[in-house]
PDB file of N, CA and C in Angstrom:
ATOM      1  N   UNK A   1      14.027  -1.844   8.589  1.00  0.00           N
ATOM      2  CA  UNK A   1      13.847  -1.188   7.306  1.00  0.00           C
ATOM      3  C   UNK A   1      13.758  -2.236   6.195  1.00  0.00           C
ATOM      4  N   UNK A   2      12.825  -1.946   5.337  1.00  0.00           N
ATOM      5  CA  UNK A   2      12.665  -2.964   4.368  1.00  0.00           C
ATOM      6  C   UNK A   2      13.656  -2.552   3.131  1.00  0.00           C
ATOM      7  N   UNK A   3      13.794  -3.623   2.451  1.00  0.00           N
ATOM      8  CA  UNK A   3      14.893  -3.501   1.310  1.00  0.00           C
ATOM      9  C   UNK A   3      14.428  -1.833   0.373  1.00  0.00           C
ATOM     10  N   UNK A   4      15.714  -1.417  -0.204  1.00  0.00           N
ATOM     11  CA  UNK A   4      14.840  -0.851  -0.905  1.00  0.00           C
ATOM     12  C   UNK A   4      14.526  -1.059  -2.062  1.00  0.00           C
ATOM     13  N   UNK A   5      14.461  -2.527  -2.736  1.00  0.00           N
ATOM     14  CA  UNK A   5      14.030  -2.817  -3.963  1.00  0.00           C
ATOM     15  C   UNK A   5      12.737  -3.344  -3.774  1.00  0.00           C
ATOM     16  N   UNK A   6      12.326  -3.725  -2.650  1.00  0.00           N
ATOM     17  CA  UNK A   6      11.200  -4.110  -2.081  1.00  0.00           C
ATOM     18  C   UNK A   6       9.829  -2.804  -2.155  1.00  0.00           C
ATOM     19  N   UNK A   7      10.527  -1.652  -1.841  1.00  0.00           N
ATOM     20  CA  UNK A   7       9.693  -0.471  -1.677  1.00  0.00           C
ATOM     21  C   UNK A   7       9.791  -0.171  -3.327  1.00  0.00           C
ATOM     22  N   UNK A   8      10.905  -0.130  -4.045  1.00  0.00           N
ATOM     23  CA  UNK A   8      10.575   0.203  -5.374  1.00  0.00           C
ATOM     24  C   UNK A   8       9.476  -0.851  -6.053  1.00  0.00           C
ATOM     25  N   UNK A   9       9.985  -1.694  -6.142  1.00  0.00           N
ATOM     26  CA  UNK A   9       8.317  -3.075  -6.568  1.00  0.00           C
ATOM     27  C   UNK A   9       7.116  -2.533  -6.211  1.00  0.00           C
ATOM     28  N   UNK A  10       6.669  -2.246  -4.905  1.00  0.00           N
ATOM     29  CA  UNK A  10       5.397  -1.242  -4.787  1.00  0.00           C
ATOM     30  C   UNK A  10       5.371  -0.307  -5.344  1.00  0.00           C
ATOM     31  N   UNK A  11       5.841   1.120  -5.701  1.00  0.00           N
ATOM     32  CA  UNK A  11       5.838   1.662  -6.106  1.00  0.00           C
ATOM     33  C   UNK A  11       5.172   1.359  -8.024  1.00  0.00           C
ATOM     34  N   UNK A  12       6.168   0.446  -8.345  1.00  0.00           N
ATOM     35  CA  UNK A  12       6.198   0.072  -9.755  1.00  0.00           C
ATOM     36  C   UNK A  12       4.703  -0.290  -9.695  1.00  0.00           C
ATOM     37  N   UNK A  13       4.378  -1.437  -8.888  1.00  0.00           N
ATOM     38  CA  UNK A  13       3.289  -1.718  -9.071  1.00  0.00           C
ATOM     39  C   UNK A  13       1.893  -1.071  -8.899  1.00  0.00           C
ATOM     40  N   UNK A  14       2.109   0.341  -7.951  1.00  0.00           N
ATOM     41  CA  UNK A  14       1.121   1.059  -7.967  1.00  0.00           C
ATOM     42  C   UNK A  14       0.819   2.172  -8.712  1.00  0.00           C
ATOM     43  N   UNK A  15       2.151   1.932  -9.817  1.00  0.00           N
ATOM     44  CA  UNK A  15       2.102   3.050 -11.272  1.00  0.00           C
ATOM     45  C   UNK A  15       0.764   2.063 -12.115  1.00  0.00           C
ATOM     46  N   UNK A  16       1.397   1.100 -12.382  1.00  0.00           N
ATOM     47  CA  UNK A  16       0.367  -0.150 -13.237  1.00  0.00           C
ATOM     48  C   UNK A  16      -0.495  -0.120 -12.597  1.00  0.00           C
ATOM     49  N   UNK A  17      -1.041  -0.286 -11.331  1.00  0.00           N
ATOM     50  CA  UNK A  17      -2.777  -0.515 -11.160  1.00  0.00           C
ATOM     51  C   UNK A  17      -3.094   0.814 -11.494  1.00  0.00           C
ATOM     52  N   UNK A  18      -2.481   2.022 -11.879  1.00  0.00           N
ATOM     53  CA  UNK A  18      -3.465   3.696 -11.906  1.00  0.00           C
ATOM     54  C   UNK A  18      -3.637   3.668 -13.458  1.00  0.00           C
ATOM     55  N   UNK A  19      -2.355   2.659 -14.202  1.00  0.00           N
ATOM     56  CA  UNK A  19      -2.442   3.193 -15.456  1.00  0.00           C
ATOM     57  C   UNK A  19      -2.901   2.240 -15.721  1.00  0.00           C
ATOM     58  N   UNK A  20      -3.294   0.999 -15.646  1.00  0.00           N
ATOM     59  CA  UNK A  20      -4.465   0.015 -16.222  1.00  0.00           C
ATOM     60  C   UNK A  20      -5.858   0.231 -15.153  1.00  0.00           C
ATOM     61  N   UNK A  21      -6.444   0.880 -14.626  1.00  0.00           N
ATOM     62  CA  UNK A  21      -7.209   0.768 -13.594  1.00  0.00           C
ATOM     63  C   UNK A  21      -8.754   1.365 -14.904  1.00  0.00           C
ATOM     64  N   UNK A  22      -8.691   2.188 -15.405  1.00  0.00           N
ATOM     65  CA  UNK A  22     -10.012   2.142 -16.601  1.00  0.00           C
ATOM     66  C   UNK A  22     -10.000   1.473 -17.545  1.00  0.00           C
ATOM     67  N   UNK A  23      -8.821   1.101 -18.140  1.00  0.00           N
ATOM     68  CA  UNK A  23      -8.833  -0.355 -19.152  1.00  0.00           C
ATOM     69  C   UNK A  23      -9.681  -1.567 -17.984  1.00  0.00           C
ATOM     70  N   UNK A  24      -9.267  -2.144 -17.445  1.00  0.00           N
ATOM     71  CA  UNK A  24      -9.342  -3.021 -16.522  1.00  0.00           C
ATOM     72  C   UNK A  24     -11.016  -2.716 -16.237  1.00  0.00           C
ATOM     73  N   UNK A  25     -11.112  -1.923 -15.454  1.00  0.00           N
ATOM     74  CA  UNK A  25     -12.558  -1.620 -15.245  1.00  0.00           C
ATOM     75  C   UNK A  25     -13.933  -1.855 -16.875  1.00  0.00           C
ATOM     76  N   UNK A  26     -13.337  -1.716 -17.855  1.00  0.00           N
ATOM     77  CA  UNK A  26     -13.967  -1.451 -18.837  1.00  0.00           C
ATOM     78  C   UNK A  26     -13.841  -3.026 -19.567  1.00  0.00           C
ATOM     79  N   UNK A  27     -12.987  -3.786 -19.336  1.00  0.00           N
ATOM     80  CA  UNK A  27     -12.755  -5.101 -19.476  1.00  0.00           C
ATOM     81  C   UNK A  27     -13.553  -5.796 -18.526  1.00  0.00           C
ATOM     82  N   UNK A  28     -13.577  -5.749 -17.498  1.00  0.00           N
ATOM     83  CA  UNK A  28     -14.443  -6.457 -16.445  1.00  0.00           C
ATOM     84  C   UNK A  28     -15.959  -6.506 -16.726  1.00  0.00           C
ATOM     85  N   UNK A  29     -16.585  -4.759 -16.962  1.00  0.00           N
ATOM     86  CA  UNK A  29     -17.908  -4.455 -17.455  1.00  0.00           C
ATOM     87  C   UNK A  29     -18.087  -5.261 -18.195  1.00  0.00           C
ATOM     88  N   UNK A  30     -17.507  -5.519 -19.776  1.00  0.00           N
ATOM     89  CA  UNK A  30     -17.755  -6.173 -20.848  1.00  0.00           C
ATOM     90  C   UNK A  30     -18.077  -7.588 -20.316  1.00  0.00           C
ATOM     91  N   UNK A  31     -16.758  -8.135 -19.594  1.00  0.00           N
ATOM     92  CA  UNK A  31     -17.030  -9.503 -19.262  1.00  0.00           C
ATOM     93  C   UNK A  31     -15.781 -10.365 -20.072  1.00  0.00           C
ATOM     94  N   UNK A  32     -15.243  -9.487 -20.386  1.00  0.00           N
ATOM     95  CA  UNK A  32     -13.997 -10.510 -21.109  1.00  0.00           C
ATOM     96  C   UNK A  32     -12.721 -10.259 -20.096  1.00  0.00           C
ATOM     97  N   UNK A  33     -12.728 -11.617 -20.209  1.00  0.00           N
ATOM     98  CA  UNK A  33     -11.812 -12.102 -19.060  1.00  0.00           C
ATOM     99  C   UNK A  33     -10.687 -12.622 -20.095  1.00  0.00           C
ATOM    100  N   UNK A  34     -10.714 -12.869 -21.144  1.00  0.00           N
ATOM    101  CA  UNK A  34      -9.625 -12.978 -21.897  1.00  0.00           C
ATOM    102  C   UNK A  34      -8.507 -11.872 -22.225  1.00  0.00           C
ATOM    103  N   UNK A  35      -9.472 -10.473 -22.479  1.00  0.00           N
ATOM    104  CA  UNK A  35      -8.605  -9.660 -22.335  1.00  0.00           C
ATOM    105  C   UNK A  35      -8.442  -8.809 -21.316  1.00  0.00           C
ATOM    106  N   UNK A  36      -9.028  -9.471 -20.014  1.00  0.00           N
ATOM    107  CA  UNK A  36      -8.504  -8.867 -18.500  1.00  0.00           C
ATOM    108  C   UNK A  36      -7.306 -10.080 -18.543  1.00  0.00           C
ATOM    109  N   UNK A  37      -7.063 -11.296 -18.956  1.00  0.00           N
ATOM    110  CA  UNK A  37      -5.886 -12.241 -18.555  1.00  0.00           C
ATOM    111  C   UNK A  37      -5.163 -11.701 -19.213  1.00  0.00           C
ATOM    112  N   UNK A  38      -5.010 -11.172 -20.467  1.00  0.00           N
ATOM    113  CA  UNK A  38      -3.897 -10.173 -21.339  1.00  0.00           C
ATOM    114  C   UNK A  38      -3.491  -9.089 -20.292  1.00  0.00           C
ATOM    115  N   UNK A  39      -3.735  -8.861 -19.880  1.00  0.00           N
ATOM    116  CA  UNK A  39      -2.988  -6.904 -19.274  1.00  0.00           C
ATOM    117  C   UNK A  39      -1.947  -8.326 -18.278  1.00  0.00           C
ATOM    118  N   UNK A  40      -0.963  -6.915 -17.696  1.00  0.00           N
ATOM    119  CA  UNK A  40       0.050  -7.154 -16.875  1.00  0.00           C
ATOM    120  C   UNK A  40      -0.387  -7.601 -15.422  1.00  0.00           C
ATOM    121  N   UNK A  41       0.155  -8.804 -15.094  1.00  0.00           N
ATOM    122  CA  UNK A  41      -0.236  -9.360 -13.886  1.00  0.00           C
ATOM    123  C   UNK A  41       0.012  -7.658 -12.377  1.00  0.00           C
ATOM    124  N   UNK A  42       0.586  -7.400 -12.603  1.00  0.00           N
ATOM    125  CA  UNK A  42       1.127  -6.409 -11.857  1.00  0.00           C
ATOM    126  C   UNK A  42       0.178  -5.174 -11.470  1.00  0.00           C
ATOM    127  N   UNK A  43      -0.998  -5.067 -12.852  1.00  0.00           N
ATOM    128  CA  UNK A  43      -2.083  -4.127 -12.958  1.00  0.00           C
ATOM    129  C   UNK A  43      -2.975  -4.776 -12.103  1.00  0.00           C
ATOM    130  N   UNK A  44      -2.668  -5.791 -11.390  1.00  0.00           N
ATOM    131  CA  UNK A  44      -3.987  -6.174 -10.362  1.00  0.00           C
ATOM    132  C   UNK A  44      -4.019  -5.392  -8.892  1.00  0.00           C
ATOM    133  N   UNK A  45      -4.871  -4.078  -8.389  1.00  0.00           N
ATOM    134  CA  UNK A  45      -4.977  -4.033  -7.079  1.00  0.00           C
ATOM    135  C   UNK A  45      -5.038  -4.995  -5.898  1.00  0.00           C
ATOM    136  N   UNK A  46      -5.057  -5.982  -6.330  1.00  0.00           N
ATOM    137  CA  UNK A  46      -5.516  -7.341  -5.320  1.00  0.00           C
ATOM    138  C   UNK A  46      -3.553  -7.161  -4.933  1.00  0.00           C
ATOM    139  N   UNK A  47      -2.884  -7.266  -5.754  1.00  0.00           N
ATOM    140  CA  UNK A  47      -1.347  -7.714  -5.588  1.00  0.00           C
ATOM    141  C   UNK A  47      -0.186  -6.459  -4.989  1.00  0.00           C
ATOM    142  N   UNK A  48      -1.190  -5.463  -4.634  1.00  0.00           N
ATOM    143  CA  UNK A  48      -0.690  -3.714  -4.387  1.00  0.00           C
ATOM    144  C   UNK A  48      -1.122  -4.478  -2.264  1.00  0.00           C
ATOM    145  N   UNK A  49       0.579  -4.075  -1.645  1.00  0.00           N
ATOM    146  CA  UNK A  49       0.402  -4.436   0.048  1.00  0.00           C
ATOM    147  C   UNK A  49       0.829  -2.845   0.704  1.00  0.00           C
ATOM    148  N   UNK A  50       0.264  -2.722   1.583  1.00  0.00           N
ATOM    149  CA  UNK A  50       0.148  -1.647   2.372  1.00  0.00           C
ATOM    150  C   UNK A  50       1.844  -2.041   2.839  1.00  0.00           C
ATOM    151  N   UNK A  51       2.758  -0.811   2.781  1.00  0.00           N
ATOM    152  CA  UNK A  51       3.670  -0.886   3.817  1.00  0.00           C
ATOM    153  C   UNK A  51       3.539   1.035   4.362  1.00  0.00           C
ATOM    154  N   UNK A  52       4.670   1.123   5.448  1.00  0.00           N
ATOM    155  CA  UNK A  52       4.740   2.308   6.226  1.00  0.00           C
ATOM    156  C   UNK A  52       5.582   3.245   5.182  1.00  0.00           C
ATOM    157  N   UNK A  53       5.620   4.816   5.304  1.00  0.00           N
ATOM    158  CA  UNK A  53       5.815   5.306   4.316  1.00  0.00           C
ATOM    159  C   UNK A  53       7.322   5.577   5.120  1.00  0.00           C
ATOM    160  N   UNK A  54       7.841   5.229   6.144  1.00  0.00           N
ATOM    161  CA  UNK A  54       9.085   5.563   6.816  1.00  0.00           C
ATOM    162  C   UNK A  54       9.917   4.701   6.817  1.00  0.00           C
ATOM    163  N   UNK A  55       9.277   3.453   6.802  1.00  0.00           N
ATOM    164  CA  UNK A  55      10.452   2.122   7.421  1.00  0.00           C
ATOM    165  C   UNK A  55       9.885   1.289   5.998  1.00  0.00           C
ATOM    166  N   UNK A  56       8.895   1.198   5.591  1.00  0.00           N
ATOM    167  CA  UNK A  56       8.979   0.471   4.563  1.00  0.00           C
ATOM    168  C   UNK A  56       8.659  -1.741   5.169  1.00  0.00           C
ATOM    169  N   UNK A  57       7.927  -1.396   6.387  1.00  0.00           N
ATOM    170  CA  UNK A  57       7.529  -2.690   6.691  1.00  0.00           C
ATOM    171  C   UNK A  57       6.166  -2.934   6.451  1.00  0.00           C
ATOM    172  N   UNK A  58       5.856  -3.889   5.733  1.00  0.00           N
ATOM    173  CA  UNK A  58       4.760  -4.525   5.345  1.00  0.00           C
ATOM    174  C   UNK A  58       3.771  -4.986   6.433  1.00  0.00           C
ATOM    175  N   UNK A  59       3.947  -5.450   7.490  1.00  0.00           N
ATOM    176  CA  UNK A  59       3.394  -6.314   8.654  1.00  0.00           C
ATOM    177  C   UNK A  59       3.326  -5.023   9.634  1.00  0.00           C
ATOM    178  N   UNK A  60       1.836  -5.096  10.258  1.00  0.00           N
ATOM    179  CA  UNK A  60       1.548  -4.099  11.802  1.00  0.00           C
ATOM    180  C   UNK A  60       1.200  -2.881  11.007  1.00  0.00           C
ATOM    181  N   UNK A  61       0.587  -2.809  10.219  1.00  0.00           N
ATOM    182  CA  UNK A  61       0.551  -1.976   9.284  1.00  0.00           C
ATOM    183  C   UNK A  61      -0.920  -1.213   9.721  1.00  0.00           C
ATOM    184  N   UNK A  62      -0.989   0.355  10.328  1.00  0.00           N
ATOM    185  CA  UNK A  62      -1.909   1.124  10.534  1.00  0.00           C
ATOM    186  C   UNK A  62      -2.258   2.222   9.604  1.00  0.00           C
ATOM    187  N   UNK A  63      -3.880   1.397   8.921  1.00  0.00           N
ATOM    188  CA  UNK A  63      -4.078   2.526   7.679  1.00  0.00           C
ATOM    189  C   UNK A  63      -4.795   4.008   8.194  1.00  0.00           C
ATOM    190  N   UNK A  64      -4.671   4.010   9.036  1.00  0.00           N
ATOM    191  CA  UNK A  64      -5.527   5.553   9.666  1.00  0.00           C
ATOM    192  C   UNK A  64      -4.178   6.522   9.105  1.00  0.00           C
ATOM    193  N   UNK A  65      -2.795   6.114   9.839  1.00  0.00           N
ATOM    194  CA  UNK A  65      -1.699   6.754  10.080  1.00  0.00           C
ATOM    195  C   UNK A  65      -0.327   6.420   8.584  1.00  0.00           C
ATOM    196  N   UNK A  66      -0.680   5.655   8.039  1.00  0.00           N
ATOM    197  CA  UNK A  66       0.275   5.116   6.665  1.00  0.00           C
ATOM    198  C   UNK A  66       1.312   4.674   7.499  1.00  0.00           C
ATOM    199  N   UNK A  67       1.626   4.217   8.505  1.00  0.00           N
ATOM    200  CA  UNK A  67       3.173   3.994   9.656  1.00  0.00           C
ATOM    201  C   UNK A  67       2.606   2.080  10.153  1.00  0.00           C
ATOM    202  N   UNK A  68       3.721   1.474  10.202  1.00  0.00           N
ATOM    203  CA  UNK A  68       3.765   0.429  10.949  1.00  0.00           C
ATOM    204  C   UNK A  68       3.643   0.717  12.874  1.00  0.00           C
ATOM    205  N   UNK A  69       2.985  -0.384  13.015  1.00  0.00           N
ATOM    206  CA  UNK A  69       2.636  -0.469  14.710  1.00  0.00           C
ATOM    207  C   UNK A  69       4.247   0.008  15.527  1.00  0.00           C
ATOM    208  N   UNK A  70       5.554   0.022  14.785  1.00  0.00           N
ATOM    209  CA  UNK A  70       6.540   0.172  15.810  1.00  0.00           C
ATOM    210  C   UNK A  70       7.084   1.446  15.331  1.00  0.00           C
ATOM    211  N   UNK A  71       7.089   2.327  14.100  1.00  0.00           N
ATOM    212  CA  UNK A  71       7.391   3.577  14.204  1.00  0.00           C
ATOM    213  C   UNK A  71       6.520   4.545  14.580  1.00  0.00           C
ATOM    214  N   UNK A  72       4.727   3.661  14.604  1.00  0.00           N
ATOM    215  CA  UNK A  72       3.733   4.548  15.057  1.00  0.00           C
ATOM    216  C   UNK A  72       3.754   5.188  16.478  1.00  0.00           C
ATOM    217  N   UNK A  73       4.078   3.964  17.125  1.00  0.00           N
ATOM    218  CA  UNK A  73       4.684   4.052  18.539  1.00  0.00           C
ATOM    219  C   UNK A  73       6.082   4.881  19.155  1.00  0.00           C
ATOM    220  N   UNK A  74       7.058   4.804  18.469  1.00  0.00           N
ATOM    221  CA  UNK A  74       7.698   6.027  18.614  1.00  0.00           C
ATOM    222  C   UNK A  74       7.285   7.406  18.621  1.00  0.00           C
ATOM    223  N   UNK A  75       6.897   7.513  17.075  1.00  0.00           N
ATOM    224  CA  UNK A  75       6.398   8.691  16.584  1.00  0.00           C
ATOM    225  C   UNK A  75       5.431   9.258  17.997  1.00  0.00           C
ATOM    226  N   UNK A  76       4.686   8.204  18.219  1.00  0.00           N
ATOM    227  CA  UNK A  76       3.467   8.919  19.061  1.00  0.00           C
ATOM    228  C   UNK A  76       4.213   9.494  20.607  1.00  0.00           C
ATOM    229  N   UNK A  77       5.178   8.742  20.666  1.00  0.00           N
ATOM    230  CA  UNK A  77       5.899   8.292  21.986  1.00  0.00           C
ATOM    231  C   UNK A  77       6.821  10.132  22.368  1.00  0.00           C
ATOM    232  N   UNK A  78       7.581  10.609  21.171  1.00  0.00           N
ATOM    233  CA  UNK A  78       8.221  11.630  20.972  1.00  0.00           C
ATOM    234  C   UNK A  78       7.107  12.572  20.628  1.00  0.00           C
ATOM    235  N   UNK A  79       5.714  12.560  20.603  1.00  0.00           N
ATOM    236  CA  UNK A  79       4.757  13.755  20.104  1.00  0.00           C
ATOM    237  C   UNK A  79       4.624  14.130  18.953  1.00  0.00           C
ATOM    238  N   UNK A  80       5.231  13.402  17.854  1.00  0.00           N
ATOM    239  CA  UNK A  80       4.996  13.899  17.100  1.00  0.00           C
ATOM    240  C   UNK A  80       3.924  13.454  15.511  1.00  0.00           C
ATOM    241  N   UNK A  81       2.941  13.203  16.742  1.00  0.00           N
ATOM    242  CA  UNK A  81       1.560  12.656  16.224  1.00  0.00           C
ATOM    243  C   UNK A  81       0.652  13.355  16.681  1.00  0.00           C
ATOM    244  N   UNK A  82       0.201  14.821  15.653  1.00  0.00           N
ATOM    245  CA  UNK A  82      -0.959  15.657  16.560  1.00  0.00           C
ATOM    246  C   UNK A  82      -2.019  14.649  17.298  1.00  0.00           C
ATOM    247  N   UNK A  83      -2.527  15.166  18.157  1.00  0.00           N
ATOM    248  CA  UNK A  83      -4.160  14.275  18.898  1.00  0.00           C
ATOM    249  C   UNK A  83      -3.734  12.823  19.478  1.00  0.00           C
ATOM    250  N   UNK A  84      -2.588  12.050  19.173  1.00  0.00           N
ATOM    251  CA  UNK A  84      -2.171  10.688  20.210  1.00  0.00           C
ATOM    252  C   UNK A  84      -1.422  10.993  21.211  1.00  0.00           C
ATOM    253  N   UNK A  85      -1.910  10.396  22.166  1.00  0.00           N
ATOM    254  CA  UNK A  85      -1.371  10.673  23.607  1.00  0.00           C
ATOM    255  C   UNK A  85      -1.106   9.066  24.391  1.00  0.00           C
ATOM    256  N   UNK A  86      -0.414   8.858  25.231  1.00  0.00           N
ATOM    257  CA  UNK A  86      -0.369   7.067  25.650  1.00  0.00           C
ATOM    258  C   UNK A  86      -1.688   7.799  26.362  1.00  0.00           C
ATOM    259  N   UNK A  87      -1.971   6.040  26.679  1.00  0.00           N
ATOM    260  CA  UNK A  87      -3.112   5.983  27.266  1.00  0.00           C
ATOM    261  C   UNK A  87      -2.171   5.436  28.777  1.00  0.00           C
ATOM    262  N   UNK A  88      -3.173   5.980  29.797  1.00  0.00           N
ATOM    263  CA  UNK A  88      -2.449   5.632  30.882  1.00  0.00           C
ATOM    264  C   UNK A  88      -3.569   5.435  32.029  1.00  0.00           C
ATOM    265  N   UNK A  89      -3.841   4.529  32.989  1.00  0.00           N
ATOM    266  CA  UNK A  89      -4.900   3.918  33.722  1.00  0.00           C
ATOM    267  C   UNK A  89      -4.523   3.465  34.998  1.00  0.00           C
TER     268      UNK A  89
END
């Protein structure tokens, strides 16, 4: 489980990229990069990381499912992932 100040920081930061995301866009168009270096470093999507919405781990990270590779695997393991089944050969 990841910290949970770790999961709040994402969060924070994916308030700022929604609420600078048409400033930003409309700064870029123009071409001023002076006042794209003014806004909050934090309003950058580049700096927004995928983690799992259960465990909160950053790494093994499956965007089909929003879950890391080791609760995906449970989850799937106990059924309770409509349509995944192990594969077996």
């Amino acid at each position: 489980m990841a910290k949970e100040s770790m999961k709040a920081r994402e969060v924070k930061r994916a308030k700022l990229v929604k609420k600078y995301e048409a400033k930003r866009a409309r700064l870029k168009e123009e071409g001023d990069f002076v006042g794209l270096s003014r806004l909050p470093r934090n309003s950058n999507p580049i700096r927004l990381h995928n983690r799992c919405m259960i465990t909160g781990r950053p790494r093994g990270y499956m965007r089909q499912f929003g879950l890391s590779r080791i609760t995906f695997r449970e989850m799937a393991s106990a059924g309770l992932i409509p349509g995944v089944k192990k594969a077996s050969w």
